[in-house]
N, C-alpha and C. Protein backbone atom coordinates (compact mmCIF):
# COMPACT_ATOMS: atom_id res chain seq x y z
N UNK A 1 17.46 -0.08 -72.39
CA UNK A 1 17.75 0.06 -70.97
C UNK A 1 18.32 1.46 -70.73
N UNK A 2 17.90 2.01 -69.48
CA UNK A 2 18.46 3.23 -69.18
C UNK A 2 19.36 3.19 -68.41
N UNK A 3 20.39 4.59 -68.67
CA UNK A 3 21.99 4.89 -68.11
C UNK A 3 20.98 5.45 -66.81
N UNK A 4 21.73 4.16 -65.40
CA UNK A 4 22.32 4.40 -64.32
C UNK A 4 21.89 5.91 -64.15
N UNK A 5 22.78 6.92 -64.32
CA UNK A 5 22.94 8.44 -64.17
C UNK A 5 21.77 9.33 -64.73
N UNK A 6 21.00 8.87 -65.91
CA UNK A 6 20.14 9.34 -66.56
C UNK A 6 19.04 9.15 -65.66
N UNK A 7 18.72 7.98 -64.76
CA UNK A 7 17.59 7.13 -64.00
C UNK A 7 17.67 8.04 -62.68
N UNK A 8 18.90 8.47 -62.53
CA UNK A 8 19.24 9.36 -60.68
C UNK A 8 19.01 10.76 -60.90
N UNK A 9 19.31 11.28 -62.07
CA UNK A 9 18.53 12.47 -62.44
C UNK A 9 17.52 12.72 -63.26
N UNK A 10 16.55 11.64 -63.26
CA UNK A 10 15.12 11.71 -63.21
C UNK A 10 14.76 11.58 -61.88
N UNK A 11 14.97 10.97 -61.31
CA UNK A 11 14.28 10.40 -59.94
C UNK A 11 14.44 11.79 -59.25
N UNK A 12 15.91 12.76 -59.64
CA UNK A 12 15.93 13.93 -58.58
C UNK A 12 15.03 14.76 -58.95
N UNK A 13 14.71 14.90 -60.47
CA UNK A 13 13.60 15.48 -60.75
C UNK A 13 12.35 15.49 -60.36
N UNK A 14 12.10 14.10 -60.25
CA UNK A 14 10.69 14.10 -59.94
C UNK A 14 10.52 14.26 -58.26
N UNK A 15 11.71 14.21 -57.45
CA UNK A 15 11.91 14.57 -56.23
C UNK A 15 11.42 15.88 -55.85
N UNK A 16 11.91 16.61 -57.07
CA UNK A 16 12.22 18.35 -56.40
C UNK A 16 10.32 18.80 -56.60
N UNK A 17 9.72 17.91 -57.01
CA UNK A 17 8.71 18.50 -57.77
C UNK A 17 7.30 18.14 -56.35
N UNK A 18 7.59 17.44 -55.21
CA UNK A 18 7.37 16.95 -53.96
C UNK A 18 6.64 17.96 -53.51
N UNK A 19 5.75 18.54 -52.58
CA UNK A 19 5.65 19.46 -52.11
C UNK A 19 5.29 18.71 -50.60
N UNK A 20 6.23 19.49 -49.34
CA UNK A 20 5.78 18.66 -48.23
C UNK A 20 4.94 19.59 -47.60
N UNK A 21 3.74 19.23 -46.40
CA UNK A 21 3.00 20.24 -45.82
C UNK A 21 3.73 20.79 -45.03
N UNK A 22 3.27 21.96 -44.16
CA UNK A 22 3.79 22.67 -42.94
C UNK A 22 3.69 22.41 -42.08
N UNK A 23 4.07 22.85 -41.48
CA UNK A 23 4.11 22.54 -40.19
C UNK A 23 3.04 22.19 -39.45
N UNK A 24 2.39 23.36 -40.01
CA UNK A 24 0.85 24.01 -39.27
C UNK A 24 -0.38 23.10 -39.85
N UNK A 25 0.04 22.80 -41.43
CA UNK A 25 -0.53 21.70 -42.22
C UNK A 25 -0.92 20.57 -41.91
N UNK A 26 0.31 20.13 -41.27
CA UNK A 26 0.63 18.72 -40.49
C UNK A 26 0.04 18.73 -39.36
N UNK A 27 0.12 19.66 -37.94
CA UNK A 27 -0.66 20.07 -36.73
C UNK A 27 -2.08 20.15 -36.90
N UNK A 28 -3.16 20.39 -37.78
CA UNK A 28 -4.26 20.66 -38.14
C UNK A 28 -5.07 19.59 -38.75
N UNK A 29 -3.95 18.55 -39.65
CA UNK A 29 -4.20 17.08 -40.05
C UNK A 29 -4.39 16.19 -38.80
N UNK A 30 -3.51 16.27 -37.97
CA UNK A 30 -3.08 15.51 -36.69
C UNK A 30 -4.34 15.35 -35.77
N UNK A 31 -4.67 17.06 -35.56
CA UNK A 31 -6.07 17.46 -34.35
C UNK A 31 -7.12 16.80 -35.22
N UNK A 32 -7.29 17.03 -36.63
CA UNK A 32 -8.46 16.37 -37.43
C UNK A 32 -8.83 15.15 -36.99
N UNK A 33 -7.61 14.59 -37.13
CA UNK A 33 -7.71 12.76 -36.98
C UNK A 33 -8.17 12.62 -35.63
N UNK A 34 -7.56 12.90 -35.09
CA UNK A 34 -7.93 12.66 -33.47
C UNK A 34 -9.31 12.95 -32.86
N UNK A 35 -10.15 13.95 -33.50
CA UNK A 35 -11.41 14.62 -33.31
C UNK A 35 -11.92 13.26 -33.92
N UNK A 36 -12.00 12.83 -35.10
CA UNK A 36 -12.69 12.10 -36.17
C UNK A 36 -12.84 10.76 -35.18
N UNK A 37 -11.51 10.58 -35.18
CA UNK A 37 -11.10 8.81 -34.63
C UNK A 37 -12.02 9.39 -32.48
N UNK A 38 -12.14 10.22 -31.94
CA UNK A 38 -13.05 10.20 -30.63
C UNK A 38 -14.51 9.99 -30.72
N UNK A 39 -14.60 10.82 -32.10
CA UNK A 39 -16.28 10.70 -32.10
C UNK A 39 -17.19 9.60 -32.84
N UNK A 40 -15.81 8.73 -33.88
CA UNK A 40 -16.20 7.60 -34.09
C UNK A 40 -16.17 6.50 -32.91
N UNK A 41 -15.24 6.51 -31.99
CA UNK A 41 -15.15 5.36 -31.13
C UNK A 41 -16.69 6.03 -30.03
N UNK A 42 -17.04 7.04 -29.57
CA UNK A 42 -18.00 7.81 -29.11
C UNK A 42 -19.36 7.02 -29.57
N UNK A 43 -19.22 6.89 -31.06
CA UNK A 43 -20.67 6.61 -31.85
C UNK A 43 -20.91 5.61 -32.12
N UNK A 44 -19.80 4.58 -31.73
CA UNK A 44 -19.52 2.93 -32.17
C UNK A 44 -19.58 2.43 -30.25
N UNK A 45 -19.14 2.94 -29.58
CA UNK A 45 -19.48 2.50 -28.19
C UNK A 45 -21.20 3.04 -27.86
N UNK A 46 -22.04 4.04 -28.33
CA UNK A 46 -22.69 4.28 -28.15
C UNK A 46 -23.61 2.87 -28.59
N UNK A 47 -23.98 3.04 -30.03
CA UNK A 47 -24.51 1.70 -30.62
C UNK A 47 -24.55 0.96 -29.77
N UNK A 48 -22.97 0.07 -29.39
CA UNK A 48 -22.53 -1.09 -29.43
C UNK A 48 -23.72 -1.27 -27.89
N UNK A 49 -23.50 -0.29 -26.91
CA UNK A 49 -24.38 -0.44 -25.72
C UNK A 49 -25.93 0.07 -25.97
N UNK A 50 -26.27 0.05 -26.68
CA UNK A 50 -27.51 0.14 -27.00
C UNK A 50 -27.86 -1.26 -27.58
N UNK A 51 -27.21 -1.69 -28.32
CA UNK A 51 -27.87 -3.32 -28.93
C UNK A 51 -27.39 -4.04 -27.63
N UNK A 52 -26.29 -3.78 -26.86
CA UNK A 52 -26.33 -4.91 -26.10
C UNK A 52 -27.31 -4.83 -25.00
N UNK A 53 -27.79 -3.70 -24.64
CA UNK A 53 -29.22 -3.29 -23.74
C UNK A 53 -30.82 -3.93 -24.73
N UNK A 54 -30.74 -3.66 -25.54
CA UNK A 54 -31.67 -4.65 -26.12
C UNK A 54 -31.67 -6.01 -26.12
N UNK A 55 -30.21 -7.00 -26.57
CA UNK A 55 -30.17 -7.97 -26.61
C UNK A 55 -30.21 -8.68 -24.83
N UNK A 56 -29.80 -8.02 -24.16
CA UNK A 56 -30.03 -8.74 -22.64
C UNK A 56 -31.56 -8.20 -22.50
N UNK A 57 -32.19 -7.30 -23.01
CA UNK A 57 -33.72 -6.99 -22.55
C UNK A 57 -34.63 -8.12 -23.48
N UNK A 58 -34.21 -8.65 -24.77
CA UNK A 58 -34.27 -9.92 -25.02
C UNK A 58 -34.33 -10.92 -24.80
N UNK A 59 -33.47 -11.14 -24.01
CA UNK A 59 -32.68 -13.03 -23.66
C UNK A 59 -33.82 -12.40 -21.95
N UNK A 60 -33.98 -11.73 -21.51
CA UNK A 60 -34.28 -11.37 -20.11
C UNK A 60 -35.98 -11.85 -20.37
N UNK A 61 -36.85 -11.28 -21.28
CA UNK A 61 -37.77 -11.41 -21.75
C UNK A 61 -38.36 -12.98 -22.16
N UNK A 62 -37.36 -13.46 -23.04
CA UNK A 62 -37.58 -14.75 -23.53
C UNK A 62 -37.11 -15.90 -22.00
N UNK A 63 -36.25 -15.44 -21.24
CA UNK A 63 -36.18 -16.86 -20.07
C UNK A 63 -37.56 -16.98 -19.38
């Protein structure tokens, strides 16, 4: 079993060794997502009204 104190200065170790992004890093991740996540909901509403224009040109066809 490991000493308490030995376990808190590993852990700070492996702390310091962290690297966080910037600022600018973080701002550029952020716009990414947001571009990604418009043009997927863009390309998934597109579809989605296209099969449902088929499926009522379907059911419209078959009554």
């Amino acid at each position: 079993m490991i000493n308490p104190f030995a376990f808190i200065q590993q852990v700070r170790s492996e702390a310091d060794k962290i690297t966080w992004p910037t600022r600018r890093e973080t701002l550029t991740t952020t716009i990414m997502v947001f571009i990604m996540a418009s043009l997927f909901a863009t390309f998934f509403f597109l579809i989605d009204s296209i099969v449902s224009f088929g499926l009522r040109l379907i059911l419209a066809i078959a009554s």
